[in-house]
Protein backbone atom coordinates (compact mmCIF):
# COMPACT_ATOMS: atom_id res chain seq x y z
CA UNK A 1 -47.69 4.82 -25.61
CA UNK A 2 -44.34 5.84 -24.53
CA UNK A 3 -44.03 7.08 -20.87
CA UNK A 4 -41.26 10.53 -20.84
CA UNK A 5 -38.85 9.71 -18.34
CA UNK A 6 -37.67 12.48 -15.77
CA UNK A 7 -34.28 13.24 -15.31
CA UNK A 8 -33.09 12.27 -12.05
CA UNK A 9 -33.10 14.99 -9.57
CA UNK A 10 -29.41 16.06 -8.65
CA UNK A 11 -28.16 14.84 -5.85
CA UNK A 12 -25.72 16.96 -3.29
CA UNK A 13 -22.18 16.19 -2.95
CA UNK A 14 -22.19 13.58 -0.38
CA UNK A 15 -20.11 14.90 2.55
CA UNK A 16 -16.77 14.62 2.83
CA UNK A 17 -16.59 13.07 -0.54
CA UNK A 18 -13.37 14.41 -3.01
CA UNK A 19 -14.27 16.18 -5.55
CA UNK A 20 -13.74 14.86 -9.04
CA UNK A 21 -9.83 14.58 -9.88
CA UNK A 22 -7.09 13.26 -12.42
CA UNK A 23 -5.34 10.69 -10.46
CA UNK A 24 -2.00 10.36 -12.55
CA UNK A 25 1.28 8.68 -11.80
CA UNK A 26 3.88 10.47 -10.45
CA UNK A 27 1.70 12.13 -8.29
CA UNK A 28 2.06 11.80 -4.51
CA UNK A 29 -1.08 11.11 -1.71
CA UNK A 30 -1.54 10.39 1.45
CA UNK A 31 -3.15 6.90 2.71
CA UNK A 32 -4.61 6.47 5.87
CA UNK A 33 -2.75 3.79 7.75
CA UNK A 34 -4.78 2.09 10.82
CA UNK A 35 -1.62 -0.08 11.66
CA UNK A 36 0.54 2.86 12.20
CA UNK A 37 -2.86 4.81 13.33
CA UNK A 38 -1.40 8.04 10.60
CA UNK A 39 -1.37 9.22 7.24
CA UNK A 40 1.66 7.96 5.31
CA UNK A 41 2.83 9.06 1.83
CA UNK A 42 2.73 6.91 -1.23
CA UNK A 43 3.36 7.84 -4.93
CA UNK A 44 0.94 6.60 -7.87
CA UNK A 45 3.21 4.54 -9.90
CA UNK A 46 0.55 2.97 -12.39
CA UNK A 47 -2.45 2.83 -13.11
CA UNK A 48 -4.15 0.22 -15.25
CA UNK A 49 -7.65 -1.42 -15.86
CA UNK A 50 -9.16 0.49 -12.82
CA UNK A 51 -6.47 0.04 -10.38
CA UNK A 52 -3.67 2.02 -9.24
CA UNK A 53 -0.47 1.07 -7.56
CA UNK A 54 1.34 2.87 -4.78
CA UNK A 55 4.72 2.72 -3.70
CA UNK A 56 5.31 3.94 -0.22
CA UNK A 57 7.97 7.00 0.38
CA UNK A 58 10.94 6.30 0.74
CA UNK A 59 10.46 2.71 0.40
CA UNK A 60 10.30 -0.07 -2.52
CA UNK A 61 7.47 -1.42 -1.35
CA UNK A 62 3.98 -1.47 -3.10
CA UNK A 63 0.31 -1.80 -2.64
CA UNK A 64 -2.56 -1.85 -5.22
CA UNK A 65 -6.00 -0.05 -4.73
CA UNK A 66 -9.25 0.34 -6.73
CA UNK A 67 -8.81 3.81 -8.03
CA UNK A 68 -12.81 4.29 -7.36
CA UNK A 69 -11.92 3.96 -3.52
CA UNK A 70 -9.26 6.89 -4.09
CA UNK A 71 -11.85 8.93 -5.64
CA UNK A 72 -14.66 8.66 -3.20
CA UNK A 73 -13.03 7.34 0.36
CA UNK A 74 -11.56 10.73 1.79
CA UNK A 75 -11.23 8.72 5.32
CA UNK A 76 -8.59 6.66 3.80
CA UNK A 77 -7.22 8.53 0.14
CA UNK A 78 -6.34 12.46 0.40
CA UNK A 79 -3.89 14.87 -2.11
CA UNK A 80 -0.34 15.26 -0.33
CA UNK A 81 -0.90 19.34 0.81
């Protein structure tokens, strides 16, 4: 006998999560930086195999994230307004 399986109830949008978004290169965003204790601007250069690099404004230097951690860490990944 086969047991029906209920689908699972929806859950709310966690607070202060992003909503779902097309991270694509060329676009800028803002990263929270606790060493300089601000938000500082970085463009997505790449992204590839789950990860996306930055490259800071204004600068040639880069850093690579998970893009999961862009989508659902507003404390530390927001859009440039």
């Amino acid at each position: 006998m086969v047991t029906p399986q209920r689908a699972a109830p929806e859950q709310p949008a966690a607070a202060g999560r992003l909503p779902a978004m097309n991270i694509e290169p060329g676009q800028t965003w803002e990263m929270y930086s606790r060493a300089e204790n601000r938000w500082v601007s970085v463009i997505v250069t790449k992204i590839e195999d789950g990860r996306v690099t930055l490259r800071y404004e204004g600068l040639v230097e880069f850093i690579r994230v998970e893009l999961e951690d862009m989508q659902t860490k507003p404390e530390v990944f927001r859009p440039a307004t």
